[in-house]
Protein backbone atom coordinates (compact mmCIF):
# COMPACT_ATOMS: atom_id res chain seq x y z
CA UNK A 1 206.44 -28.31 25.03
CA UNK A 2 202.85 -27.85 23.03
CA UNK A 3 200.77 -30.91 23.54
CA UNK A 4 198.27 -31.74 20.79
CA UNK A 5 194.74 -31.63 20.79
CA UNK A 6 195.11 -35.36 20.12
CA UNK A 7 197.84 -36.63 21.86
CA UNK A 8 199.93 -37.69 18.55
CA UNK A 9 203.69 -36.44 18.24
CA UNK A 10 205.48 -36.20 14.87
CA UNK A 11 208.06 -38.81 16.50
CA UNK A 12 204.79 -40.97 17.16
CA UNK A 13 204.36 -41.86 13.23
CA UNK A 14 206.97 -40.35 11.83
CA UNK A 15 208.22 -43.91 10.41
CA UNK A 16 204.33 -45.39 9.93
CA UNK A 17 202.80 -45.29 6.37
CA UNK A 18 200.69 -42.05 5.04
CA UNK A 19 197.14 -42.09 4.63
CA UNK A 20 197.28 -42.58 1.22
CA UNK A 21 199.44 -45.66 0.99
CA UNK A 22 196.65 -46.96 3.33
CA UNK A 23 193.73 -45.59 1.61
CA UNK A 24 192.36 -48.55 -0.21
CA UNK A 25 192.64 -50.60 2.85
CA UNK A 26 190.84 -47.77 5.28
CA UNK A 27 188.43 -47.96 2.64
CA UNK A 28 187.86 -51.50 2.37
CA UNK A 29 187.48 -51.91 6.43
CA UNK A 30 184.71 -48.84 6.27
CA UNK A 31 182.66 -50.84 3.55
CA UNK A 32 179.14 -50.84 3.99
CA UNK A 33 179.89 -48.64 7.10
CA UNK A 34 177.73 -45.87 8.87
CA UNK A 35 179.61 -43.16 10.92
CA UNK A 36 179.07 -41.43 13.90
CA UNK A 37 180.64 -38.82 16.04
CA UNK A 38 181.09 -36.00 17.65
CA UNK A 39 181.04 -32.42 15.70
CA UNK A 40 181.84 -35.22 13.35
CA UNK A 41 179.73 -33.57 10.34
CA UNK A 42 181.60 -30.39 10.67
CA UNK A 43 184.91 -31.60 10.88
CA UNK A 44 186.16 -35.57 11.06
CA UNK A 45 183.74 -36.63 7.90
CA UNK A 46 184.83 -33.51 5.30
CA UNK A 47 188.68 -34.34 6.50
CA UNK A 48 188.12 -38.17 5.90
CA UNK A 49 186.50 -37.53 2.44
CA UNK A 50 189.04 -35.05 1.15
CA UNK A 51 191.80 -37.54 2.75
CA UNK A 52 190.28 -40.11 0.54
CA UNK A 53 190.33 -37.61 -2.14
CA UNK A 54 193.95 -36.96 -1.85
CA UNK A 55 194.39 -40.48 -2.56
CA UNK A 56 192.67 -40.51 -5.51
CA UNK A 57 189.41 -42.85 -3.78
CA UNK A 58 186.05 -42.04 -5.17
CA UNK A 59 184.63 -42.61 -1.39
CA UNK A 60 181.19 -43.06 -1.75
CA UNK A 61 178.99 -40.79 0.80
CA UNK A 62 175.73 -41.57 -0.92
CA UNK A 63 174.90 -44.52 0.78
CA UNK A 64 176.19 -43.99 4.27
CA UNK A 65 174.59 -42.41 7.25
CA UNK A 66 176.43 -39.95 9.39
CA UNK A 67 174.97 -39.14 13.09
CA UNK A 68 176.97 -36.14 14.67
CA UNK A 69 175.91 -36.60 18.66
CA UNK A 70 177.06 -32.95 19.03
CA UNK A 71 173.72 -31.86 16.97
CA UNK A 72 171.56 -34.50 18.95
CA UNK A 73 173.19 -32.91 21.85
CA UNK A 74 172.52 -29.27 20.68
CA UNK A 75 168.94 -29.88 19.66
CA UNK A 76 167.83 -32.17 22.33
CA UNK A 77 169.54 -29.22 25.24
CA UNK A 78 169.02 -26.03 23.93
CA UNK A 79 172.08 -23.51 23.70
CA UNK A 80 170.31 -20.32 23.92
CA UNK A 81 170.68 -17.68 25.74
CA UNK A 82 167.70 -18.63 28.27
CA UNK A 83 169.44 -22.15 28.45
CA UNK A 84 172.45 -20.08 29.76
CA UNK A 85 170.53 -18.12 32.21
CA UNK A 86 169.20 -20.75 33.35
CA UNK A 87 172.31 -23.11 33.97
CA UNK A 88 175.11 -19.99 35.24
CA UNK A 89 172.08 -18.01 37.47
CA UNK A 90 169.53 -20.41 38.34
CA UNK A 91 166.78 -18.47 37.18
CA UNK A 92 163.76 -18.70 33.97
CA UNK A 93 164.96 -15.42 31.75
CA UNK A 94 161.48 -13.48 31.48
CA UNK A 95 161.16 -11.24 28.17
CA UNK A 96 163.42 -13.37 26.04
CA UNK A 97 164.54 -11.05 23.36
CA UNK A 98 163.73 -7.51 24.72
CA UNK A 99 166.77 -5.93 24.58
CA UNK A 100 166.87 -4.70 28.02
CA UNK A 101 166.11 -8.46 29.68
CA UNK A 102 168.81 -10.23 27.21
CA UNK A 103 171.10 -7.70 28.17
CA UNK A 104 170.94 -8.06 31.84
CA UNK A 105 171.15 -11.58 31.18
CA UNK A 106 174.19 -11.86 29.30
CA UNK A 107 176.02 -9.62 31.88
CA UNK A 108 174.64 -11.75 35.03
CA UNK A 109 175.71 -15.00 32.85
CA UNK A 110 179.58 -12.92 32.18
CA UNK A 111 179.66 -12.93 36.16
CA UNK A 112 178.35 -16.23 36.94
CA UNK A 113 180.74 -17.81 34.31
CA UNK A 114 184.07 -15.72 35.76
CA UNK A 115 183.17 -16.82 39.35
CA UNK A 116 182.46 -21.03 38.51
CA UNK A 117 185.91 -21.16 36.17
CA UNK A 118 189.11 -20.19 38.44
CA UNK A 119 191.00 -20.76 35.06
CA UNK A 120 189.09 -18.26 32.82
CA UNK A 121 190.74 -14.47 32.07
CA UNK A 122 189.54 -11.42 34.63
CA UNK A 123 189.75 -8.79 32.17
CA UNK A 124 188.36 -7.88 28.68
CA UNK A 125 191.59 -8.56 26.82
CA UNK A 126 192.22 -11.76 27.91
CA UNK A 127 188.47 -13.11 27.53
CA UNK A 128 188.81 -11.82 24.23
CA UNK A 129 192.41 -13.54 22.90
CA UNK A 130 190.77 -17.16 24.87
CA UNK A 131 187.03 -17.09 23.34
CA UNK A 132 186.10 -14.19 21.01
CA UNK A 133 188.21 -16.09 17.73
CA UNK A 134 187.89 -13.07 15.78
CA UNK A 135 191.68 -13.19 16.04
CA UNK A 136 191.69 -16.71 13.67
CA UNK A 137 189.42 -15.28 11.06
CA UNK A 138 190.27 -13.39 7.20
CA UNK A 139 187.36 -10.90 8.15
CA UNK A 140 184.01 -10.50 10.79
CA UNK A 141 182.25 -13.16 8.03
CA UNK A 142 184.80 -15.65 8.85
């Protein structure tokens, strides 16, 4: 059996009310409310506010804040390729951006990555189908 992401079974609400029947009380208890989260801005926030749209609530985004840790995360620990080298090899990537050192790089980090996770695919096919996502896409522009 497929376990979700979240842990939430059709059986598990299958007799519970739908969003929008409790819409105007969701929105009610986020009055005056701030959000935060994590990839929230990408993902939870635009579902919420289309969910709310759904149910015909005008939720106001003007006046709220929304903090996505994931971004404070991102910015404050770069997720570069240097960053990379740095955390799979242990070493300071010299000639960042010459196409010869970034390519080294990126191979060394390939190997260092396959050896730390016992879990991860061996072979080109199967890194591909787990991480590449091209497979999910309408076209290369996503």
């Amino acid at each position: 059996m497929l376990v979700p992401v979240h842990g939430i079974f059709d059986q598990d609400v299958a007799d519970k009310p739908t969003f929008k029947q409790l819409a105007k009380e969701i929105e009610h208890f986020f009055e005056l409310c701030d959000f935060a989260g994590f990839n929230s801005n990408k993902f939870d926030f635009p579902l919420l506010v289309e969910e709310f749209y759904r149910a015909e609530i005008d939720f106001d985004i003007d006046n709220r804040k929304f903090i996505d840790v994931q971004r404070i995360f991102h910015t404050m620990e770069p997720r570069n390729l240097s960053a990379a080298y740095k955390f799979y090899c242990n070493r300071n990537l010299e000639n960042a951006h010459s196409a010869e050192a970034d390519t080294i790089a990126t191979w060394n980090i390939l190997k260092a990555q396959i050896e730390r996770y016992a879990n991860l695919p061996k072979d080109v096919k199967g890194l591909t189908r787990a991480f590449s996502g091209q497979s999910r896409n309408v076209d290369l522009s996503r």
